[in-house]
Every structure is written in structure tokens, then in C-alpha cells.
PDB file of N, CA and C in Angstrom:
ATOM      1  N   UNK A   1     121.050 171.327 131.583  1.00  0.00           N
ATOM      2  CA  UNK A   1     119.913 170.437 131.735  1.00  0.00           C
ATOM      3  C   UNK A   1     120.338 169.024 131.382  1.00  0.00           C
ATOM      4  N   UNK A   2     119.902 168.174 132.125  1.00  0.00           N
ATOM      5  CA  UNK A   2     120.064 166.623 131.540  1.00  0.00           C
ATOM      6  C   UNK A   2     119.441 165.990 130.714  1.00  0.00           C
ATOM      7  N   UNK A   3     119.274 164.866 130.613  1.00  0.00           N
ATOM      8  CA  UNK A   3     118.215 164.405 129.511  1.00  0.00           C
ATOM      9  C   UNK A   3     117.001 164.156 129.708  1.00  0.00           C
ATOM     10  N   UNK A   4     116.163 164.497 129.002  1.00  0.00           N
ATOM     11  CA  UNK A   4     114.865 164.037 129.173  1.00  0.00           C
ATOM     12  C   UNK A   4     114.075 163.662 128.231  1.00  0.00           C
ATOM     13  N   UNK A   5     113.039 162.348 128.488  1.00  0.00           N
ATOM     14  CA  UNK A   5     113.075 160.996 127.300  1.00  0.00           C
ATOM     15  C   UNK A   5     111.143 161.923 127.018  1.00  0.00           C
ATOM     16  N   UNK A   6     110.743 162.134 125.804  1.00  0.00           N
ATOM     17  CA  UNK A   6     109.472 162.534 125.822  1.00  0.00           C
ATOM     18  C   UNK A   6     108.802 161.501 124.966  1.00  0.00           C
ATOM     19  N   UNK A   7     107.658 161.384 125.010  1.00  0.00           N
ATOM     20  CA  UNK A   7     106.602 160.580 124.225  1.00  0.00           C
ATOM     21  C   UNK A   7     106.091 161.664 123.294  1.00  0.00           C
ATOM     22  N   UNK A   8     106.398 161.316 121.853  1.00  0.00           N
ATOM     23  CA  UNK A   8     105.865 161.886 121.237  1.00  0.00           C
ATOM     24  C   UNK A   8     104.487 161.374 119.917  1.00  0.00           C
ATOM     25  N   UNK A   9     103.589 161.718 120.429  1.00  0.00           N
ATOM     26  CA  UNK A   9     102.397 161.107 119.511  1.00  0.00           C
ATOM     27  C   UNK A   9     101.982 161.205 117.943  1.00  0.00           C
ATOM     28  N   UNK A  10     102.732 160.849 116.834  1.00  0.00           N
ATOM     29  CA  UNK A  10     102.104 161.241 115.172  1.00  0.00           C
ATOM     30  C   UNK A  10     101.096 160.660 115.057  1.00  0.00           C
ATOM     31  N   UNK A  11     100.066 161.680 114.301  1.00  0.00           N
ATOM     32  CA  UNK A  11      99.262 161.041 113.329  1.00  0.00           C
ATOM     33  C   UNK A  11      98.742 162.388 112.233  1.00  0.00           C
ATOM     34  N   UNK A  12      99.499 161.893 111.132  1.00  0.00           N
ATOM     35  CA  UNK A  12      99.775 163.412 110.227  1.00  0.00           C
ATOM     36  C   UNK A  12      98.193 163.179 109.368  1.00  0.00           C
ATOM     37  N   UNK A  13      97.378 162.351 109.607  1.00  0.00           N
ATOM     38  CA  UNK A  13      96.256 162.672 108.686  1.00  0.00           C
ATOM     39  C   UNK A  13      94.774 163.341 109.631  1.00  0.00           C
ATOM     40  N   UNK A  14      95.395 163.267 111.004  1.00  0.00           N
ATOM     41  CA  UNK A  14      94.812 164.140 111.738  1.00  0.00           C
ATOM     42  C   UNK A  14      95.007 165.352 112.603  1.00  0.00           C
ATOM     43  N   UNK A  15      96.663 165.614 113.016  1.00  0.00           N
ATOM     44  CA  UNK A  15      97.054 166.787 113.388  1.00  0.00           C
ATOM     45  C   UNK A  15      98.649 166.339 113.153  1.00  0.00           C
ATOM     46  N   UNK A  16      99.077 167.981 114.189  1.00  0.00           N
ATOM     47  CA  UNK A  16     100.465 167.933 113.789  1.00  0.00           C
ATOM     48  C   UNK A  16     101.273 166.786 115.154  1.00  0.00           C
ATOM     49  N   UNK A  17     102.244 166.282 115.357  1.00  0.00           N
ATOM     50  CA  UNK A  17     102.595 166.041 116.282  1.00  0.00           C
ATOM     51  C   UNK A  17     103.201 166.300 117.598  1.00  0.00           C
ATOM     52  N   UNK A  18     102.600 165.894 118.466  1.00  0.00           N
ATOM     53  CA  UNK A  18     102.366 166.464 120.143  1.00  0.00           C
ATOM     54  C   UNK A  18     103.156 165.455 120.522  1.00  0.00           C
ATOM     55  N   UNK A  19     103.524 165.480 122.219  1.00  0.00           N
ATOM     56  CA  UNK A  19     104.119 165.525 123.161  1.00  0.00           C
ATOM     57  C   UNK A  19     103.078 165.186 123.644  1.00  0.00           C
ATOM     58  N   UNK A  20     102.946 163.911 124.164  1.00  0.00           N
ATOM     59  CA  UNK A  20     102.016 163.455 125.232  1.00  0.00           C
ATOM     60  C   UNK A  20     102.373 162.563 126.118  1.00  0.00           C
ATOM     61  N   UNK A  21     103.675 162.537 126.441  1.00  0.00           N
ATOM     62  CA  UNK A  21     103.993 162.031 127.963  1.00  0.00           C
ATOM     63  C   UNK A  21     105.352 162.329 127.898  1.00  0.00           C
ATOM     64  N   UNK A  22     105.942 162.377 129.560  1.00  0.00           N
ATOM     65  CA  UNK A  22     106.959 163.191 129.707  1.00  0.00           C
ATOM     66  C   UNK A  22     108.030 162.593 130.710  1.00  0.00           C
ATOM     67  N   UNK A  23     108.960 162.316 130.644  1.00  0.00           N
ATOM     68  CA  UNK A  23     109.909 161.652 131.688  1.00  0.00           C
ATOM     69  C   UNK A  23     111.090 162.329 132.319  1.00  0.00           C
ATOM     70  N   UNK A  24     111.605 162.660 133.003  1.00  0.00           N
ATOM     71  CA  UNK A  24     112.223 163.919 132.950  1.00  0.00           C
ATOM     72  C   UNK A  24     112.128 165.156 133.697  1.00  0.00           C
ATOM     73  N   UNK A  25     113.354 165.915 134.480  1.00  0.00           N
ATOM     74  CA  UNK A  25     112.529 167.488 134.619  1.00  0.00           C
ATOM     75  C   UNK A  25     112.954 168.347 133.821  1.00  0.00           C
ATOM     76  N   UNK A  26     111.804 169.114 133.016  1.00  0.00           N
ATOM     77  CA  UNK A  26     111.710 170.414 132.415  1.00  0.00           C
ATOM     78  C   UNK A  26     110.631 171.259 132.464  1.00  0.00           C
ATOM     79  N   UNK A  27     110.722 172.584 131.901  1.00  0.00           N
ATOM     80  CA  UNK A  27     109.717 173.266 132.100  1.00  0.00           C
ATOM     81  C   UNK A  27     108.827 173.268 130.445  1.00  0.00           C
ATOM     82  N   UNK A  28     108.017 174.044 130.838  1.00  0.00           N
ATOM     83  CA  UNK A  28     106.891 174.165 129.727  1.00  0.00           C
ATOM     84  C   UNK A  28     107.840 174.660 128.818  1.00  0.00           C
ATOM     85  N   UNK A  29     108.831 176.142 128.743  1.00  0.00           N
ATOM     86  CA  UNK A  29     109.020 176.618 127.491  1.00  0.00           C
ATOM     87  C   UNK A  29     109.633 175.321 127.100  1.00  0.00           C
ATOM     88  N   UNK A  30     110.471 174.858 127.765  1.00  0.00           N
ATOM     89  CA  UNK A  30     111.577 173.810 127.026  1.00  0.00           C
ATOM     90  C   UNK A  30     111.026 172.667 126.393  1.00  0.00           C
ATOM     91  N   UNK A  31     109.718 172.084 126.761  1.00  0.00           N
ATOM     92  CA  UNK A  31     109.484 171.417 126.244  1.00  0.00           C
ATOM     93  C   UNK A  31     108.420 171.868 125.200  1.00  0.00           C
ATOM     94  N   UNK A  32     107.888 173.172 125.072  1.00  0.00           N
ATOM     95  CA  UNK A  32     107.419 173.581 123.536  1.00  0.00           C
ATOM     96  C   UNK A  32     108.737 174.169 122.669  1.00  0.00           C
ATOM     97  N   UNK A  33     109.758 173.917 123.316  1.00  0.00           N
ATOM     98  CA  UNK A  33     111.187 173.934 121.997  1.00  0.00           C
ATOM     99  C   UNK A  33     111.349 173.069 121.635  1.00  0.00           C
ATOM    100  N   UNK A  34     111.218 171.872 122.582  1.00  0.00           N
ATOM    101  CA  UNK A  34     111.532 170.625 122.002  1.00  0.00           C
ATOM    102  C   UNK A  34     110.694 170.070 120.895  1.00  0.00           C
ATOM    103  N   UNK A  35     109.427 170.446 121.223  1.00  0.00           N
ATOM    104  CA  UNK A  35     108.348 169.723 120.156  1.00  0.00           C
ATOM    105  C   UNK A  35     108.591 170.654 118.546  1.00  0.00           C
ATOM    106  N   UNK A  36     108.915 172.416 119.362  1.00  0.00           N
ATOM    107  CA  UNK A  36     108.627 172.508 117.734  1.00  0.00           C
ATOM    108  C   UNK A  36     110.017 172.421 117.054  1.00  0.00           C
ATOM    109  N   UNK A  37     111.240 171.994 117.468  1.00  0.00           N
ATOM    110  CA  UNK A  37     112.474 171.690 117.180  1.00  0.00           C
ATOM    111  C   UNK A  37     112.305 170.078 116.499  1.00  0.00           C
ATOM    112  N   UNK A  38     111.608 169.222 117.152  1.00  0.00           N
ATOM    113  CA  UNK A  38     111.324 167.681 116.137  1.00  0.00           C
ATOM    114  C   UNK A  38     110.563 168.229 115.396  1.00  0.00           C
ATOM    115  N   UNK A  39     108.781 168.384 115.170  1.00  0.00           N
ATOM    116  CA  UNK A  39     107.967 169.457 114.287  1.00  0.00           C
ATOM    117  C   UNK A  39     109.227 170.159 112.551  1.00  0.00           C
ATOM    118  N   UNK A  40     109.806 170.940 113.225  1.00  0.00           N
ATOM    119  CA  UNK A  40     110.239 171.828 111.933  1.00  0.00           C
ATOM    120  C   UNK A  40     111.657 170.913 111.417  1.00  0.00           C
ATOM    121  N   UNK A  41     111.875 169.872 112.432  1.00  0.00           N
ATOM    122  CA  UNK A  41     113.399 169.341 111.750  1.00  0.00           C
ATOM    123  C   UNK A  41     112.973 167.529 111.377  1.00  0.00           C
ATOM    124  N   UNK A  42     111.427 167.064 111.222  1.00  0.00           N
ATOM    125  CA  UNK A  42     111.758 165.652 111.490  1.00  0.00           C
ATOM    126  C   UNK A  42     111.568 164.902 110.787  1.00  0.00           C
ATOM    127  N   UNK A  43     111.983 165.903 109.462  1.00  0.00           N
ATOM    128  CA  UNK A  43     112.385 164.705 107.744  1.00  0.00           C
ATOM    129  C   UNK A  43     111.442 163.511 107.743  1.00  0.00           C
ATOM    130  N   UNK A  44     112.401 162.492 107.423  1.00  0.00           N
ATOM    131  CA  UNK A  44     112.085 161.159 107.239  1.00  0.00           C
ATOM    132  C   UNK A  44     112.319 160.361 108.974  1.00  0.00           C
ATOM    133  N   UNK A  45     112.298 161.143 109.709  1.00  0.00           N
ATOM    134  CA  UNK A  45     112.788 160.325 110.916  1.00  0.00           C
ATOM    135  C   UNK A  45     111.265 159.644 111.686  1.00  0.00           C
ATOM    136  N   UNK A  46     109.980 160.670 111.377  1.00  0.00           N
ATOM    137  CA  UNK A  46     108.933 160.091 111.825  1.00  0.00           C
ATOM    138  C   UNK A  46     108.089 159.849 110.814  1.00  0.00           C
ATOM    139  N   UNK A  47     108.329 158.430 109.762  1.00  0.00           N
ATOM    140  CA  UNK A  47     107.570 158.569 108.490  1.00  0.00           C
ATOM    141  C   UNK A  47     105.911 157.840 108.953  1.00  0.00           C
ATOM    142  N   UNK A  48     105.657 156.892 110.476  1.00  0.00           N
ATOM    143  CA  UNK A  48     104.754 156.296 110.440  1.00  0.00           C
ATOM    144  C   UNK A  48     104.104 157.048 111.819  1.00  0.00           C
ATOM    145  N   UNK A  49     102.787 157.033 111.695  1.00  0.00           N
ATOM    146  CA  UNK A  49     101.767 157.193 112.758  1.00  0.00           C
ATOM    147  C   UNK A  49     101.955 156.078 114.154  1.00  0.00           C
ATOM    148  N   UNK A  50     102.331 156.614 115.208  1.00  0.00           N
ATOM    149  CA  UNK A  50     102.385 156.276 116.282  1.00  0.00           C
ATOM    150  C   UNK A  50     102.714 156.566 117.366  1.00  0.00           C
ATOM    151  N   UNK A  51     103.730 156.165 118.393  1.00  0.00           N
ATOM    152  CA  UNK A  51     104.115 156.655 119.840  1.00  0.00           C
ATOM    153  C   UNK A  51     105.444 156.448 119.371  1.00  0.00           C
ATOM    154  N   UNK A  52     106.455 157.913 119.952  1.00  0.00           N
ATOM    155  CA  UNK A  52     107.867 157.991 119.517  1.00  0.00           C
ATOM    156  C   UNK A  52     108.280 158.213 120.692  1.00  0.00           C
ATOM    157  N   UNK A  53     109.383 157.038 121.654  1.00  0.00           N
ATOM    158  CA  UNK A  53     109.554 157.968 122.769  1.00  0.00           C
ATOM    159  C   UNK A  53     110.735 158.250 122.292  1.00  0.00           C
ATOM    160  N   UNK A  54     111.495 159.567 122.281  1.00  0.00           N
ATOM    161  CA  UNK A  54     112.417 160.670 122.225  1.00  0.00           C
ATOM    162  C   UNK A  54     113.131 161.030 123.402  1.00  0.00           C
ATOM    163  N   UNK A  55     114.633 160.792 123.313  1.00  0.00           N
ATOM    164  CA  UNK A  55     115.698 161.224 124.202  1.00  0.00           C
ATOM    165  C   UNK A  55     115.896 162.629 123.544  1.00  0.00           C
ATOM    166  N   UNK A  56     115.281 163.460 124.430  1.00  0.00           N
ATOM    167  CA  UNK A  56     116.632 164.990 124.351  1.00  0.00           C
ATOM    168  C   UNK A  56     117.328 165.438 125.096  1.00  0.00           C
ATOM    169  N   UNK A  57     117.999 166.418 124.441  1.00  0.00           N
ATOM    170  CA  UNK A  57     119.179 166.836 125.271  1.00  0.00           C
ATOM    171  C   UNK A  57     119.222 168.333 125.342  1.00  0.00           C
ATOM    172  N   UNK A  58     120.047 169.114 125.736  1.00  0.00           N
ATOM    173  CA  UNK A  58     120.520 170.655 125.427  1.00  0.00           C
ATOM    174  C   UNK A  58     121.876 170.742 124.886  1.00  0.00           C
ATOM    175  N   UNK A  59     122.327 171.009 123.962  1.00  0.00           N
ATOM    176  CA  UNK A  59     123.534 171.315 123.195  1.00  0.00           C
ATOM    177  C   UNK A  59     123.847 172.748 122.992  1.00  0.00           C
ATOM    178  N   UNK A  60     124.668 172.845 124.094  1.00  0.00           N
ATOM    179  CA  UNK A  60     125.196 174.004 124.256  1.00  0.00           C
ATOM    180  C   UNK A  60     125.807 175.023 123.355  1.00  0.00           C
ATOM    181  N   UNK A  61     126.356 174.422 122.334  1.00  0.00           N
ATOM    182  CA  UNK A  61     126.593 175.000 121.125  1.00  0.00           C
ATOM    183  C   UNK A  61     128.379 174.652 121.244  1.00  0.00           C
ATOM    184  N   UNK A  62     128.781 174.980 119.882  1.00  0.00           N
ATOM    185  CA  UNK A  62     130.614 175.220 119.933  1.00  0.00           C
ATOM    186  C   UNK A  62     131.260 176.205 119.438  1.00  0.00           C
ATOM    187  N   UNK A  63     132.300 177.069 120.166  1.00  0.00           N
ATOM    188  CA  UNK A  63     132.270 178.250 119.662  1.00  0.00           C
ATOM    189  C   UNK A  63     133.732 178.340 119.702  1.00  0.00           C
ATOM    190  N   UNK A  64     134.420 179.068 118.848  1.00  0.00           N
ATOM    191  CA  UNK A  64     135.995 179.247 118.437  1.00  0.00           C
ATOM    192  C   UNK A  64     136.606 179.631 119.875  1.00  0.00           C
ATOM    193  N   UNK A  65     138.152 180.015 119.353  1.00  0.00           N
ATOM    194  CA  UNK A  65     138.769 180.901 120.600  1.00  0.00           C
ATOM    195  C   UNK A  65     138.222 182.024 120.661  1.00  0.00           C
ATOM    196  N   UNK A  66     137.348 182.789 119.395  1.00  0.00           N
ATOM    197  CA  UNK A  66     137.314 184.070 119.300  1.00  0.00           C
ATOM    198  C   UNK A  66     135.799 184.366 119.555  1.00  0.00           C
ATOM    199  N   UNK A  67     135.120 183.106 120.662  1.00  0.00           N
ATOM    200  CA  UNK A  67     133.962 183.044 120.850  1.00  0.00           C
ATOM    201  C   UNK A  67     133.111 183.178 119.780  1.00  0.00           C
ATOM    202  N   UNK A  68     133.565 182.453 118.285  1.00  0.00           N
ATOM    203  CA  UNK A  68     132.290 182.807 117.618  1.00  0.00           C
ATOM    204  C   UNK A  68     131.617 181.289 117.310  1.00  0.00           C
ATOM    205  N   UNK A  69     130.239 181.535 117.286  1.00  0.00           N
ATOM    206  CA  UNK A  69     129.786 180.061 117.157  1.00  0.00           C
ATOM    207  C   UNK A  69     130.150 179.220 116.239  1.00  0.00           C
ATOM    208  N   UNK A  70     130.530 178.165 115.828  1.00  0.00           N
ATOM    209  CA  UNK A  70     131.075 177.658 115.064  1.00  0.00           C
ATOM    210  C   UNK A  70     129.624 176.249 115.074  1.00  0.00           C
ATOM    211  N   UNK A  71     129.085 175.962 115.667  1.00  0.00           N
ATOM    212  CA  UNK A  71     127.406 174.752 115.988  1.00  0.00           C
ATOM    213  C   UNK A  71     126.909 175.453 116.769  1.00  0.00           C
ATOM    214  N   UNK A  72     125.074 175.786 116.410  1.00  0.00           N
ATOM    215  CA  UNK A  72     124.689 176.787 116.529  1.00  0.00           C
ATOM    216  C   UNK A  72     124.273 175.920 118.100  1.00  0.00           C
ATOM    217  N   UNK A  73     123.701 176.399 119.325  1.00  0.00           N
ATOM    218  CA  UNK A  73     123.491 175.798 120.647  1.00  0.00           C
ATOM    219  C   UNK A  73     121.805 175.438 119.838  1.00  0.00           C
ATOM    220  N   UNK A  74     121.344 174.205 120.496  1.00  0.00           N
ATOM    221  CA  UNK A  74     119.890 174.204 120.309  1.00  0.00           C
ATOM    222  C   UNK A  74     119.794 172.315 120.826  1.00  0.00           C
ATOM    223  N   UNK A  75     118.796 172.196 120.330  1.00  0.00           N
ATOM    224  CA  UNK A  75     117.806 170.267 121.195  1.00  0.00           C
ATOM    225  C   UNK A  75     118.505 169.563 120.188  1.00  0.00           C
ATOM    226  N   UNK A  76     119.132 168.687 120.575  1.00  0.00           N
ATOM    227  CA  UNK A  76     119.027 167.391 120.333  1.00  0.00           C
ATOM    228  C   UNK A  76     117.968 166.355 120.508  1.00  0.00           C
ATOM    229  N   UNK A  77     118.066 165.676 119.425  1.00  0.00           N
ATOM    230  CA  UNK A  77     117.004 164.469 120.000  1.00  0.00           C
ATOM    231  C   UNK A  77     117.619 162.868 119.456  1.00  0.00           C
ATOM    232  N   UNK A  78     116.800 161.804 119.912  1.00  0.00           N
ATOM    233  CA  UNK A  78     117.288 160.419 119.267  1.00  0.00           C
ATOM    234  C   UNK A  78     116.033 160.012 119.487  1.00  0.00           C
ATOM    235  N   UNK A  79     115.448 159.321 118.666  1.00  0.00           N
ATOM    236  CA  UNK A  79     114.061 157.979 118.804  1.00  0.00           C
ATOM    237  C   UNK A  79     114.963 156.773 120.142  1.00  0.00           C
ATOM    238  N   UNK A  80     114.414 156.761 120.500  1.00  0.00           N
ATOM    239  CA  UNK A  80     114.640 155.270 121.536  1.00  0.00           C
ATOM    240  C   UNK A  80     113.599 154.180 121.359  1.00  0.00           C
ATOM    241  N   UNK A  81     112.624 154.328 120.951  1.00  0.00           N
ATOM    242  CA  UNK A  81     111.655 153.368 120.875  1.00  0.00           C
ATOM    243  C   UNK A  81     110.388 153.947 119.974  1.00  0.00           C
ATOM    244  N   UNK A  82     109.586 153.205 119.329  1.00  0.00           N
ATOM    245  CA  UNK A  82     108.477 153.744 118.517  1.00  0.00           C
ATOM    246  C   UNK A  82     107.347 152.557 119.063  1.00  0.00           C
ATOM    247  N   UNK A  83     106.361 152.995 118.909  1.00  0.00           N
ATOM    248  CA  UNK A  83     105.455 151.584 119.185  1.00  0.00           C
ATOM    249  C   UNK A  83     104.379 152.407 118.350  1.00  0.00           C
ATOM    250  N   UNK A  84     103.397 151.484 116.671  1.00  0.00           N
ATOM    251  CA  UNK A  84     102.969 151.650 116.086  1.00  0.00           C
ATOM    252  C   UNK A  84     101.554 151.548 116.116  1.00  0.00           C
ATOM    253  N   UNK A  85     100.310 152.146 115.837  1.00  0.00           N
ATOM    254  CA  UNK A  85      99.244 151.669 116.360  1.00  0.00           C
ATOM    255  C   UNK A  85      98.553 150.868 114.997  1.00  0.00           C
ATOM    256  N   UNK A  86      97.624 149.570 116.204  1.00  0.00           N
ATOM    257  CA  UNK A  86      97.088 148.996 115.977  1.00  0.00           C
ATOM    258  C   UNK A  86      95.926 148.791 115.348  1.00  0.00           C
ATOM    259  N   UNK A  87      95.676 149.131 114.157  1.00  0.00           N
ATOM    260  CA  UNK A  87      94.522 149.016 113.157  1.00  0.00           C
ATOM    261  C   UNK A  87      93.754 147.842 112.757  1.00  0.00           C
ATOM    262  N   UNK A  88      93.385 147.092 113.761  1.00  0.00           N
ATOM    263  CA  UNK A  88      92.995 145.521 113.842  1.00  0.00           C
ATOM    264  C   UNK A  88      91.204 146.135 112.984  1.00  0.00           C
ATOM    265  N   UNK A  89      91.275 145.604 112.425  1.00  0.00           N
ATOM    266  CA  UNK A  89      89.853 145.362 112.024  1.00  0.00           C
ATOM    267  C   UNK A  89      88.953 144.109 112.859  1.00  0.00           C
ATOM    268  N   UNK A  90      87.791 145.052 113.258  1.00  0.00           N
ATOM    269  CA  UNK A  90      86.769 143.868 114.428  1.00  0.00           C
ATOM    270  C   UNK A  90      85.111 143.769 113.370  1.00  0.00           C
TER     271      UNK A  90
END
């Protein structure tokens, strides 16, 4: 699979974070791996409420001569851009 850049939406004082726009071809499972692969791995990487667009990838994994895995295969990801929302008081 090639890359594909997703929009991902935080806001942790009202749900968990979703996937709400999509650039890219993949299918549904792959992209509910992807979400719950950022979800269960995304530390300090998404500390603020907003729009994350996300490069992933597929990482095939690396495995010895003796075929044993040596990096387990699974998503990559990178932030490419964040854009923060706007809490303007009117």
C-alpha cells in the first residue's frame, strides 16, 4: 500500500479521536487500524485539541535470515500539519 495522508480530529474532553477526512486509497479495515494504531500509541504526540493531518504508511515488518521477525510489521504514521481550533470569544 502507499501512503495515505488522514485528517485526524482531537477533542479529548469530548470523545476519543476520529478520522474525519481522508486522502488516499484505502479500505475501511485499514483505516480503522490506522485510527486505533494512533488511539493506543499517541503519547504526547497529540497533546492539543484540533485537526491532525497524518501521513501513513504500511511497514512491512523486518525479519532475520531465519525469517524471524526482528520489527514487528504494523502503521506508521507522521503529523504533517495540525491546525488548532479557534476559541474566539463573541
Amino acid at each position: 500500500m502507499s501512503k495515505v495522508t488522514i485528517d485526524l480530529l482531537v477533542m479529548d474532553d469530548a470523545c476519543e479521536p476520529y478520522i474525519c477526512g481522508v486522502r488516499g486509497a484505502c479500505t475501511i479495515e485499514e483505516l480503522k487500524a490506522i485510527e486505533k494504531e494512533i488511539i493506543e500509541n499517541r503519547d504526547d504526540h497529540l497533546p492539543t485539541d484540533g485537526t491532525y493531518a497524518i501521513e501513513c504508511s504500511w511497514f512491512k515488518g523486518q525479519y532475520d535470515e531465519h525469517g524471524r521477525c526482528e520489527l514487528a510489521p504494523g502503521w506508521e504514521w507522521e503529523i504533517t500539519e495540525f491546525s488548532p481550533f479557534d476559541y474566539s470569544e463573541q
